[in-house]
PDB file of N, CA and C in Angstrom:
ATOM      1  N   UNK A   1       0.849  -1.173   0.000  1.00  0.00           N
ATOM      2  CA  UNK A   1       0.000   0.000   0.000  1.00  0.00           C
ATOM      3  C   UNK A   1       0.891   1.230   0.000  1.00  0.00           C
ATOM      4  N   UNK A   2       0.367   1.955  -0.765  1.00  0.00           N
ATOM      5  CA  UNK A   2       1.287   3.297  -1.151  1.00  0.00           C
ATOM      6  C   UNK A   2       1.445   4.196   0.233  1.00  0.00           C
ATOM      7  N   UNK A   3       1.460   5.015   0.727  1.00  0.00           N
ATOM      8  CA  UNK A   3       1.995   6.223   2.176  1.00  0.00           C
ATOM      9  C   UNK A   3       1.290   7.170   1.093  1.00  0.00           C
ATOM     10  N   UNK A   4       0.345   7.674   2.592  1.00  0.00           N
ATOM     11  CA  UNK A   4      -0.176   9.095   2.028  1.00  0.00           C
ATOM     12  C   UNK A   4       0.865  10.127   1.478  1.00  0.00           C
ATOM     13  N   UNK A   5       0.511  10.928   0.616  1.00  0.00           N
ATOM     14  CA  UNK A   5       1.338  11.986  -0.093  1.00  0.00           C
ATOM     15  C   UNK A   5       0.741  13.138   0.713  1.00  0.00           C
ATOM     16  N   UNK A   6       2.264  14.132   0.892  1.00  0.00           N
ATOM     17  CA  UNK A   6       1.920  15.643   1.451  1.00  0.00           C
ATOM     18  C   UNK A   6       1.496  16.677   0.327  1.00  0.00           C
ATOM     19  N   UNK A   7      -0.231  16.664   0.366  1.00  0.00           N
ATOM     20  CA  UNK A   7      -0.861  17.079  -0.704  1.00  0.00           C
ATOM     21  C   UNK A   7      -1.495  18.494   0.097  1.00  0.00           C
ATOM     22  N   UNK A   8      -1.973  19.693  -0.459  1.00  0.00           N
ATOM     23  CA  UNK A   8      -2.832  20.700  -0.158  1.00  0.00           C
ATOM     24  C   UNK A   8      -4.745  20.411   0.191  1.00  0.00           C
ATOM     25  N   UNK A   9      -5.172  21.201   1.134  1.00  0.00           N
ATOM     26  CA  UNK A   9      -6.365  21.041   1.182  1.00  0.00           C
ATOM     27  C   UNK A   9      -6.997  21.316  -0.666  1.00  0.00           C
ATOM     28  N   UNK A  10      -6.667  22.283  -1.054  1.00  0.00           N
ATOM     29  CA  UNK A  10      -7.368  22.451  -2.581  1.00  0.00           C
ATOM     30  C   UNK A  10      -6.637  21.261  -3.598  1.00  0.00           C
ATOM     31  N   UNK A  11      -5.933  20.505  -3.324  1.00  0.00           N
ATOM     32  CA  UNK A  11      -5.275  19.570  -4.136  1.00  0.00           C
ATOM     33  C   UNK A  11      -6.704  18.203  -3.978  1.00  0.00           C
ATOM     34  N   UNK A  12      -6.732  18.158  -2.566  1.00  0.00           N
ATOM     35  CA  UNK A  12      -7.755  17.235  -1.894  1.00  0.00           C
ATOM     36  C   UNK A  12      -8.912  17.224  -2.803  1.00  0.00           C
ATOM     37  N   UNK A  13      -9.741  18.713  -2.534  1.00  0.00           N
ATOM     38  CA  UNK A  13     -10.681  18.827  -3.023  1.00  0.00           C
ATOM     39  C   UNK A  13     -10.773  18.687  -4.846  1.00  0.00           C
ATOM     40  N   UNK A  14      -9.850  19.130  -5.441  1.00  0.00           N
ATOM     41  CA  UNK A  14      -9.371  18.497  -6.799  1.00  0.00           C
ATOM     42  C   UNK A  14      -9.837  17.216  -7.266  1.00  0.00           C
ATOM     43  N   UNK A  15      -9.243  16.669  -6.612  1.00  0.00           N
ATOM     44  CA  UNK A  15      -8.963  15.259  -6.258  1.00  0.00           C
ATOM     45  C   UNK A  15     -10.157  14.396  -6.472  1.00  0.00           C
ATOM     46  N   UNK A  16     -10.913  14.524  -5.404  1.00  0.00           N
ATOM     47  CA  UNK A  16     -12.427  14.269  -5.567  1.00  0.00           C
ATOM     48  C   UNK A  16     -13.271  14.660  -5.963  1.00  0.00           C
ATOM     49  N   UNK A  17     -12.981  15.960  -6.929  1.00  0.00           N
ATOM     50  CA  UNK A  17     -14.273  15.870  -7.540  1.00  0.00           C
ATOM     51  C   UNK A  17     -14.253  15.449  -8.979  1.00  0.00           C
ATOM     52  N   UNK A  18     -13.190  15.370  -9.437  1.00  0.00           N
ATOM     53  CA  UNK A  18     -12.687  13.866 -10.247  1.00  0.00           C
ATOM     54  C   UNK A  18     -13.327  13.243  -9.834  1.00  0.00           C
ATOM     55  N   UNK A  19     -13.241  12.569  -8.971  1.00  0.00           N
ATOM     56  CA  UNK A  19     -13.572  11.176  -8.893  1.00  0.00           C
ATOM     57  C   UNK A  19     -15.165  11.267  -8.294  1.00  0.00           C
ATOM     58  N   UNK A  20     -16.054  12.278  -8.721  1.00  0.00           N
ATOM     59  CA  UNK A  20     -17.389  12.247  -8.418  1.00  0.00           C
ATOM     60  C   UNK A  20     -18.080  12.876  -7.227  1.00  0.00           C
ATOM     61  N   UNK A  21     -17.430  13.676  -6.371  1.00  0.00           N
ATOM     62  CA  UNK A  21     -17.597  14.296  -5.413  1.00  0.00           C
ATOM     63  C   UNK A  21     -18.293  15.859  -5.774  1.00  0.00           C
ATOM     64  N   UNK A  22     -19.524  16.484  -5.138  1.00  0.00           N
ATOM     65  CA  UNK A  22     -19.443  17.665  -5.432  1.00  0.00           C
ATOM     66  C   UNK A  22     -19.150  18.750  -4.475  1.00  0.00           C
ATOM     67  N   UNK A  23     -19.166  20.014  -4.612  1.00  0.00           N
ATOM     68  CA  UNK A  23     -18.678  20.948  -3.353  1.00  0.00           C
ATOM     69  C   UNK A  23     -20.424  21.061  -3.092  1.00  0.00           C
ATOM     70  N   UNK A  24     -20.265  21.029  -1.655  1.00  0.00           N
ATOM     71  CA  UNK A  24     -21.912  20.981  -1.005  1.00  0.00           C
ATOM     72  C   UNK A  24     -22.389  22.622  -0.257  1.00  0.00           C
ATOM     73  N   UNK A  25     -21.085  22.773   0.090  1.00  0.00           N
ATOM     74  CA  UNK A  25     -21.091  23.864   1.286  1.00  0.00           C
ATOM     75  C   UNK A  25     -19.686  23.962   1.247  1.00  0.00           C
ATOM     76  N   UNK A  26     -19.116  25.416   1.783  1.00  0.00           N
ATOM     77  CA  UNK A  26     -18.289  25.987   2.322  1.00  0.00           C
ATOM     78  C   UNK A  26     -18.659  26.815   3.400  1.00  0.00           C
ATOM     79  N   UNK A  27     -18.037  26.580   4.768  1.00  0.00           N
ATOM     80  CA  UNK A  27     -17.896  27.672   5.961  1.00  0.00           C
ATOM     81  C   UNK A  27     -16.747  28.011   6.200  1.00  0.00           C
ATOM     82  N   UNK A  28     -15.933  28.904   5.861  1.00  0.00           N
ATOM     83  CA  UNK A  28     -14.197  29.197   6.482  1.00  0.00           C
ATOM     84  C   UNK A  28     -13.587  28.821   5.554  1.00  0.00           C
ATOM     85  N   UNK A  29     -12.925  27.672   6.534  1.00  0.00           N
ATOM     86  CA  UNK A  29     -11.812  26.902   5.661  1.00  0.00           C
ATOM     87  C   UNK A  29     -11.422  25.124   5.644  1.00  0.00           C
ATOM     88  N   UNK A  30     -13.405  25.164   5.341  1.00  0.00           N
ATOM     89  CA  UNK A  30     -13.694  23.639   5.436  1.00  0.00           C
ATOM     90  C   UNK A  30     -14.623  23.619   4.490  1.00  0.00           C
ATOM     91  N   UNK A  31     -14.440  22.983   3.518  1.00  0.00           N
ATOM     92  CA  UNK A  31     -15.455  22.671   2.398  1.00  0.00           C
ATOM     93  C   UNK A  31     -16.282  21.290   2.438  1.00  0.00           C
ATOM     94  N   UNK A  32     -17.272  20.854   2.233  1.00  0.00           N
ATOM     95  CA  UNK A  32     -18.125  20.303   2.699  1.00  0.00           C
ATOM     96  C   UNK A  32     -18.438  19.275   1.270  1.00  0.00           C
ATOM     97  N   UNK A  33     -17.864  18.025   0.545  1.00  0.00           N
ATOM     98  CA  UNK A  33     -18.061  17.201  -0.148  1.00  0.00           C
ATOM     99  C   UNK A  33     -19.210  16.286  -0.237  1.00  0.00           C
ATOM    100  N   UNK A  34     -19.992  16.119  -0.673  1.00  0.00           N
ATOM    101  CA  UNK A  34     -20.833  14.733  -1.255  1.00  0.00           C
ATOM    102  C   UNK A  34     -21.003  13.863  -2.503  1.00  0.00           C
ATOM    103  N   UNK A  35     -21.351  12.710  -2.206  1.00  0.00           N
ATOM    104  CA  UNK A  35     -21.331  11.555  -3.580  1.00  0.00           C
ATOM    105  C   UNK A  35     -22.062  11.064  -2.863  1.00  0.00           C
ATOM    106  N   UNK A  36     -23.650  11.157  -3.537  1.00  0.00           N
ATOM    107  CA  UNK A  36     -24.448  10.579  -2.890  1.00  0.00           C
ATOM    108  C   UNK A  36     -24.790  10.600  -1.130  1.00  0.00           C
ATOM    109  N   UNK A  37     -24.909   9.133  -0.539  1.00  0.00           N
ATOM    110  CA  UNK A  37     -24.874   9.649   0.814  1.00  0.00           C
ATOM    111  C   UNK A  37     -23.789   9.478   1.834  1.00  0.00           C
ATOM    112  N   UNK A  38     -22.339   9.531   0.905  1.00  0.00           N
ATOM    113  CA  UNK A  38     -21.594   9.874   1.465  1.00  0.00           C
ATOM    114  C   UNK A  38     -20.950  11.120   1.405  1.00  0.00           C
ATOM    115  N   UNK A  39     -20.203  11.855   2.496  1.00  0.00           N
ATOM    116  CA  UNK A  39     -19.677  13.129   2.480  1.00  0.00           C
ATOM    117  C   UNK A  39     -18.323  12.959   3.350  1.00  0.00           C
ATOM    118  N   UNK A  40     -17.781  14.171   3.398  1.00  0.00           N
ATOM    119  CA  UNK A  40     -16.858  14.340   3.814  1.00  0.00           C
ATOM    120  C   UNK A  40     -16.499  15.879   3.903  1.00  0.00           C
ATOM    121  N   UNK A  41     -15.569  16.336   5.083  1.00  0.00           N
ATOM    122  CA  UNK A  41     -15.005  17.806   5.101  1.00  0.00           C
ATOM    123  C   UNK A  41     -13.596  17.819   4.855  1.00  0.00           C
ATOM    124  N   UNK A  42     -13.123  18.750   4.587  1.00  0.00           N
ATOM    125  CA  UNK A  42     -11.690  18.884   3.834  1.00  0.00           C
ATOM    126  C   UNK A  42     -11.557  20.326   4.391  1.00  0.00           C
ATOM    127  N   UNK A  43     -10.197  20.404   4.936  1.00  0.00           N
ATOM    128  CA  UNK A  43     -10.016  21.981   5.827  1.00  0.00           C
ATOM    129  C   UNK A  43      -8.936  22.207   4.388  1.00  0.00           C
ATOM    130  N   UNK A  44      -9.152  23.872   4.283  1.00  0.00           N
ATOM    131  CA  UNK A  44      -8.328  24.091   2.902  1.00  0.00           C
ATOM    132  C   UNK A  44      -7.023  24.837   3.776  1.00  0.00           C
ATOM    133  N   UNK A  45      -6.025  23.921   4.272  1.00  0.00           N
ATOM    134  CA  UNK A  45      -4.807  24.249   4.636  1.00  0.00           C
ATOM    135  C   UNK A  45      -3.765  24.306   3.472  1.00  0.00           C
ATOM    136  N   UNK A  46      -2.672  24.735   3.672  1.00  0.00           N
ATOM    137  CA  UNK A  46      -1.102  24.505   2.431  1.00  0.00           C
ATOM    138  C   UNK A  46      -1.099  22.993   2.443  1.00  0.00           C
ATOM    139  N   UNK A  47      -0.758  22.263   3.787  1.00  0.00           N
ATOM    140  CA  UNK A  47      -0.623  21.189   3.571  1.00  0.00           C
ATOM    141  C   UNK A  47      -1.465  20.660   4.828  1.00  0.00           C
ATOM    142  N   UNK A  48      -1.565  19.024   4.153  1.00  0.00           N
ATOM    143  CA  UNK A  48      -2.808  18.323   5.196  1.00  0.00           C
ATOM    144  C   UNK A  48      -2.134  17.332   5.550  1.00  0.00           C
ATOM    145  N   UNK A  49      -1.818  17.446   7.059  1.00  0.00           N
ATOM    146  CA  UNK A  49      -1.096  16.363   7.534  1.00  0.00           C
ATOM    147  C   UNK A  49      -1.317  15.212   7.586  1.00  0.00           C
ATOM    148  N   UNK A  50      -0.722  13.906   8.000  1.00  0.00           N
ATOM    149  CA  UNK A  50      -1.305  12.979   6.990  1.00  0.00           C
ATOM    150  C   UNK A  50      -2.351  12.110   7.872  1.00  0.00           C
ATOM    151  N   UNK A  51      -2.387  12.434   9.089  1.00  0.00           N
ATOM    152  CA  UNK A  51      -3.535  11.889   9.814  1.00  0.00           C
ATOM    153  C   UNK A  51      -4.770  12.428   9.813  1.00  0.00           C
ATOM    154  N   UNK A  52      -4.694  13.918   9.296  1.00  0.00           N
ATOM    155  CA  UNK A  52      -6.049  14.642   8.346  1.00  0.00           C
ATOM    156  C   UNK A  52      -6.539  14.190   7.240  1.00  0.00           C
ATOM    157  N   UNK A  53      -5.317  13.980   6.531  1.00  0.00           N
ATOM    158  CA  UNK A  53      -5.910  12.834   4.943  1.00  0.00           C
ATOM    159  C   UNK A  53      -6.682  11.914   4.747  1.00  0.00           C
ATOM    160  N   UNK A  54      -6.056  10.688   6.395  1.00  0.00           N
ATOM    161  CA  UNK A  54      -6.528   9.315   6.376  1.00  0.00           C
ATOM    162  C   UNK A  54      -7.675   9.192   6.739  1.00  0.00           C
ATOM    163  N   UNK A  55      -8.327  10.682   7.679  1.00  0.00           N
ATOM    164  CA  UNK A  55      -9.375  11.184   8.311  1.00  0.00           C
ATOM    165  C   UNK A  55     -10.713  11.201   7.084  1.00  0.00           C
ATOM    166  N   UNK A  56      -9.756  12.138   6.060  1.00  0.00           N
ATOM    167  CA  UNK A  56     -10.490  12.844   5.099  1.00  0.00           C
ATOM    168  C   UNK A  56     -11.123  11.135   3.932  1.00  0.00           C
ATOM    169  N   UNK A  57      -9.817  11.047   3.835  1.00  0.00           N
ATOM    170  CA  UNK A  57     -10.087   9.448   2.966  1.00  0.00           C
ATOM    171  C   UNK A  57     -11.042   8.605   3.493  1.00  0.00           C
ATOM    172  N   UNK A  58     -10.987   8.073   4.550  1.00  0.00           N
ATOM    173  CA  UNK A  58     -12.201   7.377   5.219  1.00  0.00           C
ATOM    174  C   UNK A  58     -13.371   7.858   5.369  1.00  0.00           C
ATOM    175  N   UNK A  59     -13.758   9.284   5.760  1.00  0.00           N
ATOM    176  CA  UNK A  59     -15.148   9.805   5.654  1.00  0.00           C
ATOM    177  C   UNK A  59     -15.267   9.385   4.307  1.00  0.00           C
ATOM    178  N   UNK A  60     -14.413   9.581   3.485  1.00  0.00           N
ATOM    179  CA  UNK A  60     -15.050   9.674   1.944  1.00  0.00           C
ATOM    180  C   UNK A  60     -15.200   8.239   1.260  1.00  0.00           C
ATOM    181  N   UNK A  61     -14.453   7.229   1.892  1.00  0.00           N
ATOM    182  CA  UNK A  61     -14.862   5.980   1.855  1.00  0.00           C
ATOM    183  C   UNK A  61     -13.975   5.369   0.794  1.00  0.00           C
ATOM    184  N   UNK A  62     -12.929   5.934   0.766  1.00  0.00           N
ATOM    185  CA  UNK A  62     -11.984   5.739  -0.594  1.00  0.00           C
ATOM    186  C   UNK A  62     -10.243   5.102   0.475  1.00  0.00           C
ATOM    187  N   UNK A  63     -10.060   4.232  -0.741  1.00  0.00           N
ATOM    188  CA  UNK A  63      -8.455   3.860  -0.036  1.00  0.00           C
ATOM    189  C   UNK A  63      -7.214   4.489  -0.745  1.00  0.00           C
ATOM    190  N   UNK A  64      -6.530   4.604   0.340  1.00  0.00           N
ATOM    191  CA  UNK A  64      -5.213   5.345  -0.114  1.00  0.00           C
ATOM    192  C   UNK A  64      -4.631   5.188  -1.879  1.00  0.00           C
ATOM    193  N   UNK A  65      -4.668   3.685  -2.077  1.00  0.00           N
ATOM    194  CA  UNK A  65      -4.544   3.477  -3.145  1.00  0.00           C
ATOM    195  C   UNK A  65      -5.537   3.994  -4.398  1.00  0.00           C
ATOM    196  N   UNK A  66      -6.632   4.281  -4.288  1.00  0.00           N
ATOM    197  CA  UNK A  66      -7.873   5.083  -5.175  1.00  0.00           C
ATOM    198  C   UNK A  66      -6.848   6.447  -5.444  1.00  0.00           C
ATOM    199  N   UNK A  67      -7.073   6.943  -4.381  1.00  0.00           N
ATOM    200  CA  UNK A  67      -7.033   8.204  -3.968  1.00  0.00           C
ATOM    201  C   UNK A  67      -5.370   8.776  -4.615  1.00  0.00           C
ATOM    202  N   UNK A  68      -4.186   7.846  -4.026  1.00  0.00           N
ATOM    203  CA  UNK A  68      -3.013   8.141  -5.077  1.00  0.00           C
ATOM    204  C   UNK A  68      -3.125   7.719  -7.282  1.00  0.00           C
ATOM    205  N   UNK A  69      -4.067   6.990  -7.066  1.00  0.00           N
ATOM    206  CA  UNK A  69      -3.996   6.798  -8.634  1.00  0.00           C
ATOM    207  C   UNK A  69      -4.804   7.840  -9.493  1.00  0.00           C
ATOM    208  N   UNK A  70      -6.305   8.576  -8.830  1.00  0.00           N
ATOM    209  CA  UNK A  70      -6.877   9.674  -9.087  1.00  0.00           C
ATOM    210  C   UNK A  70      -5.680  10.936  -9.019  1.00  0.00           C
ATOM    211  N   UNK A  71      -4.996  11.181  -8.106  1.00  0.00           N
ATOM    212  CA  UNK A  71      -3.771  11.752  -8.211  1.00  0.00           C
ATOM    213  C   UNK A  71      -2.821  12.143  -9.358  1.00  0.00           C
ATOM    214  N   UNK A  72      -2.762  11.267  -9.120  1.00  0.00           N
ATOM    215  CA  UNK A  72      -1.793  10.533 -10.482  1.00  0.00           C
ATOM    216  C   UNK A  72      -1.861  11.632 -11.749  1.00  0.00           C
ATOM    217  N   UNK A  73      -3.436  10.919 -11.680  1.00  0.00           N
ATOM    218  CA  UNK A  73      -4.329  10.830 -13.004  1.00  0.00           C
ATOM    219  C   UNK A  73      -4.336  12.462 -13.740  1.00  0.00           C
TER     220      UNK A  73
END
């Protein structure tokens, strides 16, 4: 299994909406994702440390490996 990458909160949000996610809401500096009835929040920091990622990845129901190949992509 690949190691999370030191990616940006707006890299994040990128990220997923590739892969089918839409922006739902914004308050601050947390944007508010859905795909269906799953969601997820994403804080728009420089960088998202990587226990925020694994945070962010699991609300969103996606594995590291998805998530680096959408990357990629």
């Amino acid at each position: 299994m690949p190691s999370l990458p030191h990616v940006s909160g707006e890299t994040v949000v990128r990220v997923l909406t590739d892969m089918g996610f839409v922006v739902a809401r914004q308050r601050g500096s947390h944007v508010v994702l859905r795909r269906g009835a799953t969601g997820c929040v994403v804080p728009l920091h420089r960088e998202l440390k990587v226990g925020t990622l694994a945070g962010v990845l699991k609300q969103a129901g996606l594995t590291v490996q998805e998530f680096v190949e959408a990357l990629r992509a």
